[in-house]
PDB file of N, CA and C in Angstrom:
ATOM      1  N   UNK A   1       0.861  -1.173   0.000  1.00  0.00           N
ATOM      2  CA  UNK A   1       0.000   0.000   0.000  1.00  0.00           C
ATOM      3  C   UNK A   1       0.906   1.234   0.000  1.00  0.00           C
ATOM      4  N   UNK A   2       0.561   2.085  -0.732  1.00  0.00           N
ATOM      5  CA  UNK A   2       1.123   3.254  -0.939  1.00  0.00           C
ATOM      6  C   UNK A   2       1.117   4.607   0.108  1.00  0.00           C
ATOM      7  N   UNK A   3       2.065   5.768   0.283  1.00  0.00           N
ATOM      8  CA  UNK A   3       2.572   6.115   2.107  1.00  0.00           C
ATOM      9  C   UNK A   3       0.922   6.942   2.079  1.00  0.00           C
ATOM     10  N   UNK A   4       0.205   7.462   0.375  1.00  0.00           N
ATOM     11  CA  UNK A   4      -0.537   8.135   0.497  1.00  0.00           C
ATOM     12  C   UNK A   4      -2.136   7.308   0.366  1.00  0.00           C
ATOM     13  N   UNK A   5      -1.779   6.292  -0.139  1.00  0.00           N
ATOM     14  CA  UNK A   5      -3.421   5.269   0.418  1.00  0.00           C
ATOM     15  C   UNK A   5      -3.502   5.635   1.888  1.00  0.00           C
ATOM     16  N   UNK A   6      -2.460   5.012   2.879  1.00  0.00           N
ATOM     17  CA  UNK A   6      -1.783   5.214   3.917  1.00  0.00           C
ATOM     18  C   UNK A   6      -2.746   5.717   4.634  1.00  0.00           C
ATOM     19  N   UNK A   7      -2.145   7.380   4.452  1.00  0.00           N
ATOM     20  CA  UNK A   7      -2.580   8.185   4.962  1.00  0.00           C
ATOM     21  C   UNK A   7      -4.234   8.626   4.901  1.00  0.00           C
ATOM     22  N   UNK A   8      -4.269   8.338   3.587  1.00  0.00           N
ATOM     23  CA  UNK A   8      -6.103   8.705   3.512  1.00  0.00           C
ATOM     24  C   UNK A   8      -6.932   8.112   4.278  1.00  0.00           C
ATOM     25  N   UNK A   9      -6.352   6.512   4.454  1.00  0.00           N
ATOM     26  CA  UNK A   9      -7.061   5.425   4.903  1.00  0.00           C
ATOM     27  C   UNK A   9      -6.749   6.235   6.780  1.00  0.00           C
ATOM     28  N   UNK A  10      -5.941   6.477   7.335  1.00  0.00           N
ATOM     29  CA  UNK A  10      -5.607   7.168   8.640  1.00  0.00           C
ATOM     30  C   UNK A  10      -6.745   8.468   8.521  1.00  0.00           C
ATOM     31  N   UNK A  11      -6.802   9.445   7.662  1.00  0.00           N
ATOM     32  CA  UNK A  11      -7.627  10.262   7.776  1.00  0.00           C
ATOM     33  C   UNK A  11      -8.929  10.090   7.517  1.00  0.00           C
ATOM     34  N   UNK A  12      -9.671   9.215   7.006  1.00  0.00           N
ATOM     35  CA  UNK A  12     -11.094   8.702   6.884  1.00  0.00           C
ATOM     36  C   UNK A  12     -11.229   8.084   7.822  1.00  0.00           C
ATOM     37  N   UNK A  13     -10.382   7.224   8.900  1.00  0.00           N
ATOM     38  CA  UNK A  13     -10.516   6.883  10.063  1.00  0.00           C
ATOM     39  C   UNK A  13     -11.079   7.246  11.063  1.00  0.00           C
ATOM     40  N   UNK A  14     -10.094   8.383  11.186  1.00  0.00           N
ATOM     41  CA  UNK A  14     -10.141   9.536  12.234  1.00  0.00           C
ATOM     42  C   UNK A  14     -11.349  10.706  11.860  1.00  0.00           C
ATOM     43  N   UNK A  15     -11.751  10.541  10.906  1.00  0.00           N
ATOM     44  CA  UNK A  15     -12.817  11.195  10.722  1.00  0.00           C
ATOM     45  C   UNK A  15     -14.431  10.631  10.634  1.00  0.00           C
ATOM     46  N   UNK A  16     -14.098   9.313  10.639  1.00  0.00           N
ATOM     47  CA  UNK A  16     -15.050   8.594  11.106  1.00  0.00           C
ATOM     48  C   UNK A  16     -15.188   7.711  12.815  1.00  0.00           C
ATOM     49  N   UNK A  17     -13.950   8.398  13.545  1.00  0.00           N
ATOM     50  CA  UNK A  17     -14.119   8.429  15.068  1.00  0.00           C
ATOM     51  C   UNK A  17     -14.475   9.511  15.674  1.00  0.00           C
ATOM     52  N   UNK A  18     -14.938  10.657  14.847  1.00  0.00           N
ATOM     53  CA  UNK A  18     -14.617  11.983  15.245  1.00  0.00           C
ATOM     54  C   UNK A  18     -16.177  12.489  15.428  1.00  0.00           C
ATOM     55  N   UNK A  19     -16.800  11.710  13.785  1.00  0.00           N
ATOM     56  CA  UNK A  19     -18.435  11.844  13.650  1.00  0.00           C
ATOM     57  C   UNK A  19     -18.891  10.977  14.681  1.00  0.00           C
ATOM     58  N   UNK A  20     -18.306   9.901  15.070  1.00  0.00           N
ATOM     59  CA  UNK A  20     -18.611   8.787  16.525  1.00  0.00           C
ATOM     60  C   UNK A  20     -19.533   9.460  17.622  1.00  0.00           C
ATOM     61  N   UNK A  21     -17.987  10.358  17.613  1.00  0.00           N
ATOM     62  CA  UNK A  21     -18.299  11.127  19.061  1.00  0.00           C
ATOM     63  C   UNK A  21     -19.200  12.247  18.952  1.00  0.00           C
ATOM     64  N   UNK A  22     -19.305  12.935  18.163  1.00  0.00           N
ATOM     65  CA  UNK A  22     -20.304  13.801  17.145  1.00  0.00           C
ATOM     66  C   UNK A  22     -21.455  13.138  17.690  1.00  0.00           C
ATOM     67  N   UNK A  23     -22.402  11.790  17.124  1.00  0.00           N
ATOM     68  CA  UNK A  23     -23.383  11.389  17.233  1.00  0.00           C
ATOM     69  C   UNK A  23     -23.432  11.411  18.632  1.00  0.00           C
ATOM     70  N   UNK A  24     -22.602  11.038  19.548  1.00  0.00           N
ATOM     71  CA  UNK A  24     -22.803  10.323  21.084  1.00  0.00           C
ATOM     72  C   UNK A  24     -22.857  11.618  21.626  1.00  0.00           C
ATOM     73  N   UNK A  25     -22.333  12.723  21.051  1.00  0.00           N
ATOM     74  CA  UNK A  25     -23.311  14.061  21.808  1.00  0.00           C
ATOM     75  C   UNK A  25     -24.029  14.342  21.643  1.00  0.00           C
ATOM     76  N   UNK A  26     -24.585  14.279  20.400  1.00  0.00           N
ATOM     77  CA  UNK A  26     -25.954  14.863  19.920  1.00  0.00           C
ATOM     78  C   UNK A  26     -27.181  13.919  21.073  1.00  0.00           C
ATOM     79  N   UNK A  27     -27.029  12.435  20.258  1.00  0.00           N
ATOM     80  CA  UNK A  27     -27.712  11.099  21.673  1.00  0.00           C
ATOM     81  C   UNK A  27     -28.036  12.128  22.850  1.00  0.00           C
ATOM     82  N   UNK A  28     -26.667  12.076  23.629  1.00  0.00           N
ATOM     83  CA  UNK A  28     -26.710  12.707  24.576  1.00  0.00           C
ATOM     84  C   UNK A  28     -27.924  13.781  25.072  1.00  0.00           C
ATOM     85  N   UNK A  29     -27.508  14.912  23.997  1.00  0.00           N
ATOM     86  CA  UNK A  29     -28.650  16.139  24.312  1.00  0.00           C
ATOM     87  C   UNK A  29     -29.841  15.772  23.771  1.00  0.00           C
ATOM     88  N   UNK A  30     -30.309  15.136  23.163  1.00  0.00           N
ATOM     89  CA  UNK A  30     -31.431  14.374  22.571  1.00  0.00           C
ATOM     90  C   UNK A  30     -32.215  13.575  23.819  1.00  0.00           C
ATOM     91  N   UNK A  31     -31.621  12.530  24.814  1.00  0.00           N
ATOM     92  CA  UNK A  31     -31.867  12.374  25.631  1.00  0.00           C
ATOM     93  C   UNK A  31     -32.062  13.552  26.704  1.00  0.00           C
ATOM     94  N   UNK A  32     -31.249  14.002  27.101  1.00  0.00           N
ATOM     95  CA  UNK A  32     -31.272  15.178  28.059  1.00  0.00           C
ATOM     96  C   UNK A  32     -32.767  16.135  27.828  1.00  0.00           C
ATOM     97  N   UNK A  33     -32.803  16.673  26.299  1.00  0.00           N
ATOM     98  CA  UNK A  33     -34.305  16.990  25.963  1.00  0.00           C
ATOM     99  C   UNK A  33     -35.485  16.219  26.252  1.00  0.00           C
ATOM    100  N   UNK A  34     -35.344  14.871  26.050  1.00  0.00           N
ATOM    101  CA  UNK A  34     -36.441  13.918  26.224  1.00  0.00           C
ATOM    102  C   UNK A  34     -36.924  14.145  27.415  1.00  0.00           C
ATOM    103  N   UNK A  35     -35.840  13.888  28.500  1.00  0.00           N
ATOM    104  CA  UNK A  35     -36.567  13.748  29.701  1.00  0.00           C
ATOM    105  C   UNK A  35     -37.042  15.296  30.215  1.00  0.00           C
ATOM    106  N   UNK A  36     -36.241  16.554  29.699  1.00  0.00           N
ATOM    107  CA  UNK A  36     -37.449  17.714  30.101  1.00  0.00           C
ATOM    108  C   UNK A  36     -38.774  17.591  29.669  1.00  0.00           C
ATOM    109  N   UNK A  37     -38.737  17.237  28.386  1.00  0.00           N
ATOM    110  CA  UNK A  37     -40.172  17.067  28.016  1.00  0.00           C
ATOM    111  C   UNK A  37     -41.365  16.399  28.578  1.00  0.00           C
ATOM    112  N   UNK A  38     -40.201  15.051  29.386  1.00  0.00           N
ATOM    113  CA  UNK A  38     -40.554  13.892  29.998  1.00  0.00           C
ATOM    114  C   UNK A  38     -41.328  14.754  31.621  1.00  0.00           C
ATOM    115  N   UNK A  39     -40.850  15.363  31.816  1.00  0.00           N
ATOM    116  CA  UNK A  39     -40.914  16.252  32.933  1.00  0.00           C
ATOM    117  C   UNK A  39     -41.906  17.246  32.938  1.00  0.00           C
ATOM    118  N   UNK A  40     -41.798  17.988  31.201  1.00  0.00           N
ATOM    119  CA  UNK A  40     -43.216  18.677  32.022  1.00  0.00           C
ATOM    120  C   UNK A  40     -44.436  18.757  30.946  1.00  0.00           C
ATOM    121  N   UNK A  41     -44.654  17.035  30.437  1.00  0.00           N
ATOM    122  CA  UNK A  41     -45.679  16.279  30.691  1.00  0.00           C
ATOM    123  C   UNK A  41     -46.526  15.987  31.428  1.00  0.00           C
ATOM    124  N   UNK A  42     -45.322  15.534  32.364  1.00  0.00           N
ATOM    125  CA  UNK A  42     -45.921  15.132  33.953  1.00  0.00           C
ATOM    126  C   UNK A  42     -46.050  16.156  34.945  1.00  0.00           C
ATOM    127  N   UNK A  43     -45.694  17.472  34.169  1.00  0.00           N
ATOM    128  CA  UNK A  43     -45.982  18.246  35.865  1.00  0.00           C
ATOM    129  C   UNK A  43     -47.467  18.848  34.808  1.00  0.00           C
ATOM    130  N   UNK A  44     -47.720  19.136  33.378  1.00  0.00           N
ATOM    131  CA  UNK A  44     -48.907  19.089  32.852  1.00  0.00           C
ATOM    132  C   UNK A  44     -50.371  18.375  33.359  1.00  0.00           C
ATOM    133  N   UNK A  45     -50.243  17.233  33.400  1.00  0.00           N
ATOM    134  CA  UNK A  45     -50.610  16.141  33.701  1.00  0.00           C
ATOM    135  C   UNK A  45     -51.437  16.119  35.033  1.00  0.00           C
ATOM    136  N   UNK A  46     -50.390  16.839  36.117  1.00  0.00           N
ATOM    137  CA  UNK A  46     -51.545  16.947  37.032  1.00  0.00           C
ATOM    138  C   UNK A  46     -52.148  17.814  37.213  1.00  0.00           C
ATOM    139  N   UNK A  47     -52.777  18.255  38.336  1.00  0.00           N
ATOM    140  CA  UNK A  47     -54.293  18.204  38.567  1.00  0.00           C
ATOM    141  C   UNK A  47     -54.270  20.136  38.948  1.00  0.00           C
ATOM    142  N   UNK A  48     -52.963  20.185  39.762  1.00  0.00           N
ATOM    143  CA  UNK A  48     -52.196  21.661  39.988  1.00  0.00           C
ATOM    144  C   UNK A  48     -51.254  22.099  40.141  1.00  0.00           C
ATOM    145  N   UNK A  49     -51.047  22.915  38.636  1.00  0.00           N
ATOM    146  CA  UNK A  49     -49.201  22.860  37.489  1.00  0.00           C
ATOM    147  C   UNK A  49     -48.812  24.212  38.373  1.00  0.00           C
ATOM    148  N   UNK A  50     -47.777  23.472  38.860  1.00  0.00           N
ATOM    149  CA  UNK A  50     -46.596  24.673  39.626  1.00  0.00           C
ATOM    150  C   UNK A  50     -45.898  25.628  38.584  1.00  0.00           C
ATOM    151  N   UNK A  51     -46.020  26.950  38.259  1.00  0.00           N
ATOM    152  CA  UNK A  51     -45.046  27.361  37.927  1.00  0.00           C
ATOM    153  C   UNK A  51     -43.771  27.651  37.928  1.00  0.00           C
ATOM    154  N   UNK A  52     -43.391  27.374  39.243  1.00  0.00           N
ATOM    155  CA  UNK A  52     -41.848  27.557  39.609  1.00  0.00           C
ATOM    156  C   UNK A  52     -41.339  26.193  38.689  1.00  0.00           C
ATOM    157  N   UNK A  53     -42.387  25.337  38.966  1.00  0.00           N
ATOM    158  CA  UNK A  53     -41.592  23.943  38.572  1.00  0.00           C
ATOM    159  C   UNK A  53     -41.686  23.617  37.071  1.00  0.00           C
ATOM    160  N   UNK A  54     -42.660  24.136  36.074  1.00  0.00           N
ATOM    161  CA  UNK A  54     -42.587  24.294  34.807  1.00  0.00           C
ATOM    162  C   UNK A  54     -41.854  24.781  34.725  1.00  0.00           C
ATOM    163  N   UNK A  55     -41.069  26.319  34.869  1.00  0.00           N
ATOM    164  CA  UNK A  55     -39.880  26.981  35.032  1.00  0.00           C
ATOM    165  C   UNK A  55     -38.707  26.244  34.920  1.00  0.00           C
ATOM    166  N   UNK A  56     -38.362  25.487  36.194  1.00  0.00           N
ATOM    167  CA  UNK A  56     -37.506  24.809  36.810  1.00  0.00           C
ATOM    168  C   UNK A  56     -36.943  23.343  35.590  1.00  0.00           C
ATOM    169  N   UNK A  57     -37.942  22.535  35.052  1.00  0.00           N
ATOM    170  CA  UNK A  57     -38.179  22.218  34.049  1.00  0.00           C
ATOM    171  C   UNK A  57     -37.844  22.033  32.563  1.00  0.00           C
ATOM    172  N   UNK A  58     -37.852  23.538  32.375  1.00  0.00           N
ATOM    173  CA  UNK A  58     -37.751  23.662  30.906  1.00  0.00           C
ATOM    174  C   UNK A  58     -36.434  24.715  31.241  1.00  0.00           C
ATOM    175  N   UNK A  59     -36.048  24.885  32.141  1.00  0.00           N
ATOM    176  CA  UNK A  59     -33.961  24.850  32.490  1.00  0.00           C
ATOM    177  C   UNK A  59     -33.335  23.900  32.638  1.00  0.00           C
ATOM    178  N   UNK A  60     -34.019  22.513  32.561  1.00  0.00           N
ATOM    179  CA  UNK A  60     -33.631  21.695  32.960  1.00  0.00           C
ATOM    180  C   UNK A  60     -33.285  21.338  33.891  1.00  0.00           C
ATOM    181  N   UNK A  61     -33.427  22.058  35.463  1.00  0.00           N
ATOM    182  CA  UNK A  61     -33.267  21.724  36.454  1.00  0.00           C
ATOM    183  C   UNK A  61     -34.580  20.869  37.209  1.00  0.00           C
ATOM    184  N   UNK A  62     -34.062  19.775  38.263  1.00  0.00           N
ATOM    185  CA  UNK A  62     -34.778  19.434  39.229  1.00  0.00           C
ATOM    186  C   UNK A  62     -35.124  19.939  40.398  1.00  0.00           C
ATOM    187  N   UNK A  63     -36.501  19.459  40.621  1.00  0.00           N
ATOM    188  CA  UNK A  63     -37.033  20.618  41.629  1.00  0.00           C
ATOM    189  C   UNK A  63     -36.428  19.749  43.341  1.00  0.00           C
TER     190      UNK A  63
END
């Protein structure tokens, strides 16, 4: 194999470990969104919706 196959084959590599990690953040915040949503579903849901905690919520913080 030639030094510049080589190398291409090294740089399509690394650029396909790079989009890896790319996806596994996106996942990441994708999940992280889910469960706010997941969150204020359920503070929707009941019967009497806190505003601090819809707030709290859609910052993504726990109350």
């Amino acid at each position: 194999m030639s030094v510049t196959a080589s190398s291409e084959m090294t740089r399509m590599h690394e650029m396909s470990v790079q989009q890896g990690r790319e996806m596994a953040e996106l996942k990441a915040e994708v999940e992280r969104q889910a469960a706010v949503i997941g969150r204020l579903v359920d503070l929707c849901a009941a019967s009497d919706v806190d505003d601090d905690a819809v707030m709290a919520a859609l910052e993504g913080k726990d109350e």
